[in-house]
C-alpha atoms as a PDB file:
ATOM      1  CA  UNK A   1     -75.279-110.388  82.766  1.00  0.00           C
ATOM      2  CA  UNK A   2     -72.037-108.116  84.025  1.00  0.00           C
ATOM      3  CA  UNK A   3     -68.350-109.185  84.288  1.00  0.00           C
ATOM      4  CA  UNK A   4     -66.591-107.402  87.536  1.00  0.00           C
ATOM      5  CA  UNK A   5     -63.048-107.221  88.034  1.00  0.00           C
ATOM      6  CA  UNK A   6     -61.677-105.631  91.381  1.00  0.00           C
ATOM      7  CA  UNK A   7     -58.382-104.545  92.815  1.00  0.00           C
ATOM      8  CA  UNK A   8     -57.679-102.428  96.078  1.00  0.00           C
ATOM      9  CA  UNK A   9     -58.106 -98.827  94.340  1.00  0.00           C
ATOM     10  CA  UNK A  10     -60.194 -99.316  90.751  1.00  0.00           C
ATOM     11  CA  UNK A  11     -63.261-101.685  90.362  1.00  0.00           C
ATOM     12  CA  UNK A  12     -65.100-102.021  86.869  1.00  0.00           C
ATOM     13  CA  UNK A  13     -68.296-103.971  85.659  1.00  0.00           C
ATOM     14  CA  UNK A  14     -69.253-104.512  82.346  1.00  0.00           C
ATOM     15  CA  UNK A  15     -72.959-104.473  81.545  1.00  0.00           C
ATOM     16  CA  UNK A  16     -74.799-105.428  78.226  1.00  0.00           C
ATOM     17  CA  UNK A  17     -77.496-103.391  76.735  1.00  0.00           C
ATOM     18  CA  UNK A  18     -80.319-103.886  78.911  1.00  0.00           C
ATOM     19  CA  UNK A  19     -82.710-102.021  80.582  1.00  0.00           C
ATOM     20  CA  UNK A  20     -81.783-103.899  83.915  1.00  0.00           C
ATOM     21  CA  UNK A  21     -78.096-102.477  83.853  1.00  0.00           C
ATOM     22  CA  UNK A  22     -78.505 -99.383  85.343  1.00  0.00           C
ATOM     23  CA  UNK A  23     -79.731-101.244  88.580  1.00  0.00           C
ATOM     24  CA  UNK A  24     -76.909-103.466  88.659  1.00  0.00           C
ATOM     25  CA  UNK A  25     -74.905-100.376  88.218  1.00  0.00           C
ATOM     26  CA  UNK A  26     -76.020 -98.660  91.467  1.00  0.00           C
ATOM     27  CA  UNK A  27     -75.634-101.643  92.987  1.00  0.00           C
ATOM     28  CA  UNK A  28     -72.022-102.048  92.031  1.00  0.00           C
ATOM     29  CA  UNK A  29     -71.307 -98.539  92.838  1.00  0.00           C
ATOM     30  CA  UNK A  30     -72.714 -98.344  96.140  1.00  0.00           C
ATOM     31  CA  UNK A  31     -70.931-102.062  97.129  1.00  0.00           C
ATOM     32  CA  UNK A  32     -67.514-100.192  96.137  1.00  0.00           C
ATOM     33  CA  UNK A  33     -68.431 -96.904  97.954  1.00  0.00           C
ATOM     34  CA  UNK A  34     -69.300 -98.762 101.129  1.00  0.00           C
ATOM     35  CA  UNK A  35     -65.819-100.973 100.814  1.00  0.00           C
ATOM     36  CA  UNK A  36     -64.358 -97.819 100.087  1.00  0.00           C
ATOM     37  CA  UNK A  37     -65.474 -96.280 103.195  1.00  0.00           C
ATOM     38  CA  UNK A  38     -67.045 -93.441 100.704  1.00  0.00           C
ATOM     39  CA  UNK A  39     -70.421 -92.983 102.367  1.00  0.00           C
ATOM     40  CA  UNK A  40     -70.626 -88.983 102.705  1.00  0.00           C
ATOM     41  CA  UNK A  41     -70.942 -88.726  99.018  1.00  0.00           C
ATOM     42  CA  UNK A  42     -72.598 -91.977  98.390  1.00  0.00           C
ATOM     43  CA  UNK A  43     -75.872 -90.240  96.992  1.00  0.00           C
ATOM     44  CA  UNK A  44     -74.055 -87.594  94.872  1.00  0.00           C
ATOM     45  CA  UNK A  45     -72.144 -90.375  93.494  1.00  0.00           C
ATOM     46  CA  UNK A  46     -74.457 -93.017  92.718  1.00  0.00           C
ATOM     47  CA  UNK A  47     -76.879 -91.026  91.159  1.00  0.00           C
ATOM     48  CA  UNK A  48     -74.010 -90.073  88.581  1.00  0.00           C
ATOM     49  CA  UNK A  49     -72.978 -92.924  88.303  1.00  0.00           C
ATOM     50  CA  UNK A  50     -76.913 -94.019  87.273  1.00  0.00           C
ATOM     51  CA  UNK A  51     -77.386 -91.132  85.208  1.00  0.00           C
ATOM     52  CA  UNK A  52     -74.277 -92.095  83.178  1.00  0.00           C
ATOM     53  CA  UNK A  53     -75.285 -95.150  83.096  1.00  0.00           C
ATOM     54  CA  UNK A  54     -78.493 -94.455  81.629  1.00  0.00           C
ATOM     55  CA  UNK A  55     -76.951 -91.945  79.262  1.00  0.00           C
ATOM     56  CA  UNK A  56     -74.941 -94.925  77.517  1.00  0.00           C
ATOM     57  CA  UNK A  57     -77.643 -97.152  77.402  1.00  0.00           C
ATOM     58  CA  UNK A  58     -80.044 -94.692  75.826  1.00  0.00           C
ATOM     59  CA  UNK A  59     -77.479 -92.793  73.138  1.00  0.00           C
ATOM     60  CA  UNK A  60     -74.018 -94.596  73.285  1.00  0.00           C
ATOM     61  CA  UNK A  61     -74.217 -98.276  73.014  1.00  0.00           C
ATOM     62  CA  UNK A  62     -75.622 -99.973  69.852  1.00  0.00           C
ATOM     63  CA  UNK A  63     -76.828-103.120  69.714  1.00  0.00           C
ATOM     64  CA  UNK A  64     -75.508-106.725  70.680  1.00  0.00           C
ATOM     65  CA  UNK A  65     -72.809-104.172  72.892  1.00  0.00           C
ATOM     66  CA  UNK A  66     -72.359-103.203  76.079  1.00  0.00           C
ATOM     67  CA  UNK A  67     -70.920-100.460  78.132  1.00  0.00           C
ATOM     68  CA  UNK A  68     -68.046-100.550  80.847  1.00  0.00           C
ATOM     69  CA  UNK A  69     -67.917 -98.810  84.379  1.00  0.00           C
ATOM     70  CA  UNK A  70     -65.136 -97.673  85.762  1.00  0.00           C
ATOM     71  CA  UNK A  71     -64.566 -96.372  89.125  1.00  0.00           C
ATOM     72  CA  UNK A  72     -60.959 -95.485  90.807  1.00  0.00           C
ATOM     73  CA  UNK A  73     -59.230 -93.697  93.332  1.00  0.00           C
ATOM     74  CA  UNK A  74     -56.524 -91.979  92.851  1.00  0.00           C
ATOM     75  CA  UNK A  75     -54.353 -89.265  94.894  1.00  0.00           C
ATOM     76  CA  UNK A  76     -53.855 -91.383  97.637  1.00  0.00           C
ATOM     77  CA  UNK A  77     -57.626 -92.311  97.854  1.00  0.00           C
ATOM     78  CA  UNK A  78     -58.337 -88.740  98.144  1.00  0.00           C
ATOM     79  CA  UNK A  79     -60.263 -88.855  94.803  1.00  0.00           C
ATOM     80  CA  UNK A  80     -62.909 -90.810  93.151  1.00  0.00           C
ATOM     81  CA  UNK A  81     -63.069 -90.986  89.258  1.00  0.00           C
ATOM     82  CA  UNK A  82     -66.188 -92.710  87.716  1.00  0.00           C
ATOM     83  CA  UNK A  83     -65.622 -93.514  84.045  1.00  0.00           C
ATOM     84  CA  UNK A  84     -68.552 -94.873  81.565  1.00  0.00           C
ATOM     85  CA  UNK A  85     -66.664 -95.940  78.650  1.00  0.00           C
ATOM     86  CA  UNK A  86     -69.287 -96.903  75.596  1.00  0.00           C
ATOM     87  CA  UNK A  87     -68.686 -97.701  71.637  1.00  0.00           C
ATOM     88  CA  UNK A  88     -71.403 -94.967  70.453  1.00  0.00           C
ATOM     89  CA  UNK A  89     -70.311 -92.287  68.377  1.00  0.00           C
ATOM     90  CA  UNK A  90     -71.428 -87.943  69.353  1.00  0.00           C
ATOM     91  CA  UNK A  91     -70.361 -86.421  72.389  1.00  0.00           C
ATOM     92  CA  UNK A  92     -72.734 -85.711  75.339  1.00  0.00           C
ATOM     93  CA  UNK A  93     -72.936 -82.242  76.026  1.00  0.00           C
ATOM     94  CA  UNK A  94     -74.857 -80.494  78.979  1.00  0.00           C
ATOM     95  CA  UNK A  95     -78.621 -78.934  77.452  1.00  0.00           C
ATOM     96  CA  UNK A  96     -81.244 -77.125  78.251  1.00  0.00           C
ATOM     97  CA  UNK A  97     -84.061 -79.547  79.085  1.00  0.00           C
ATOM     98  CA  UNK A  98     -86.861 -80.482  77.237  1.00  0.00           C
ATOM     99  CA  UNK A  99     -89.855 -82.226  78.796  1.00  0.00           C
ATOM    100  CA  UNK A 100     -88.931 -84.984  80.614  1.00  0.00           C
ATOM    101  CA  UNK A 101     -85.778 -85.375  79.696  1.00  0.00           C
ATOM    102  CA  UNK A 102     -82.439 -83.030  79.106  1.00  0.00           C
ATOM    103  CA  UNK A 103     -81.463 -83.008  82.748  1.00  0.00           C
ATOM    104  CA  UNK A 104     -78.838 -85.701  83.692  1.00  0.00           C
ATOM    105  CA  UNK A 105     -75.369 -84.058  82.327  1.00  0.00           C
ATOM    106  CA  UNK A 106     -76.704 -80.795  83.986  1.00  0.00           C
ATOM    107  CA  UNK A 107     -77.370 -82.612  87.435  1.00  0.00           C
ATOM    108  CA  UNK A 108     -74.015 -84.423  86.864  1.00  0.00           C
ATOM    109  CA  UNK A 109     -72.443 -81.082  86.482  1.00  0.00           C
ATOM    110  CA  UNK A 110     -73.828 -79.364  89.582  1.00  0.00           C
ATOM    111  CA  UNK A 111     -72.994 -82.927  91.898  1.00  0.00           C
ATOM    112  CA  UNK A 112     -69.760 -83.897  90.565  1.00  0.00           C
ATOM    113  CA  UNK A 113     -66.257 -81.496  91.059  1.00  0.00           C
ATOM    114  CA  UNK A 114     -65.599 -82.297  87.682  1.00  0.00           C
ATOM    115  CA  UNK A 115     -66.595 -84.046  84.566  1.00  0.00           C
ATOM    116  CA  UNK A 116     -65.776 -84.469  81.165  1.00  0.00           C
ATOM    117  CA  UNK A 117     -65.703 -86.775  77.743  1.00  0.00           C
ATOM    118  CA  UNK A 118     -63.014 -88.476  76.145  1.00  0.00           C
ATOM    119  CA  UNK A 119     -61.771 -90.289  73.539  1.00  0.00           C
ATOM    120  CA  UNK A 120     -62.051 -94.487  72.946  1.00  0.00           C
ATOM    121  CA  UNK A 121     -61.886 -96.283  70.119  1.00  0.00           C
ATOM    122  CA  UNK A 122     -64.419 -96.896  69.208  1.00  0.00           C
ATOM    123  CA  UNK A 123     -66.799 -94.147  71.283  1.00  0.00           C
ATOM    124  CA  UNK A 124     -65.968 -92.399  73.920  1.00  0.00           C
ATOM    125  CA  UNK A 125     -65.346 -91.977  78.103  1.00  0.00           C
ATOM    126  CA  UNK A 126     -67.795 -90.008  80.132  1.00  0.00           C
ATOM    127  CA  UNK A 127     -66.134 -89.546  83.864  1.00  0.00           C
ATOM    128  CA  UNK A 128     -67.070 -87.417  86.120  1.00  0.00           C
ATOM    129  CA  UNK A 129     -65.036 -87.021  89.393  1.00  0.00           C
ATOM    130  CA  UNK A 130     -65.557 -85.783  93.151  1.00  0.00           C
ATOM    131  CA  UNK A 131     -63.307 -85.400  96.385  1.00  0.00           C
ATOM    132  CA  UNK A 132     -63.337 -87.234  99.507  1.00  0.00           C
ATOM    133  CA  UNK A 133     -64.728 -84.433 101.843  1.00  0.00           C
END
């Protein structure tokens, strides 16, 4: 299902478009945050990492594709950057929610020290970032 690569300081998985990937993305994330010695924001940063996961799956990656995370440290390890790069086209934006759904980017927002979207070609990155403590 997922590719992984690994070096000392950035780690990335690639998942295909399927419902299970978002599992095997918390997975991976919480592996690297433990080998990373990152546990005091281990929570904050998996569920991120799942809610950009889910994000992708749901609005950025059409079909027969697949979407690529990303996480590295940076600053002398001081930082951790978690990247979802995906092929779909619009930009995520934080809303107001509706129903059920509407809340992730705003949760990301209030977790994360920092987040953003940029440019890929095709698509785009979604990263969101957070300090060791």
């Amino acid at each position: 299902m997922d590719k992984t690569m690994q070096h000392e300081d950035l780690r990335e998985l690639f998942c295909r478009r399927e419902r299970r990937s978002v599992a095997a993305a918390r997975e991976f994330a919480r592996a690297t945050l433990t080998a990373w010695e990152w546990g005091a924001r281990a929570d904050d940063v998996t569920f991120c990492v799942s809610e950009l996961a889910t994000n992708a799956l749901v609005h950025g990656v059409p079909p027969g594709r697949g979407y690529l995370l990303r996480m590295w440290l940076y600053e002398r390890g001081s930082v951790l950057r978690v990247e979802v790069h995906d092929s779909g086209e619009g930009e995520p934006c934080v809303r107001q929610p509706d129903g059920e759904s509407g809340r992730g980017l705003l949760l990301v927002a209030a977790l994360a020290d920092g987040w953003g979207v940029g440019p890929r070609e095709p698509g785009k990155v979604v990263w969101c970032e957070f300090a060791r403590p």
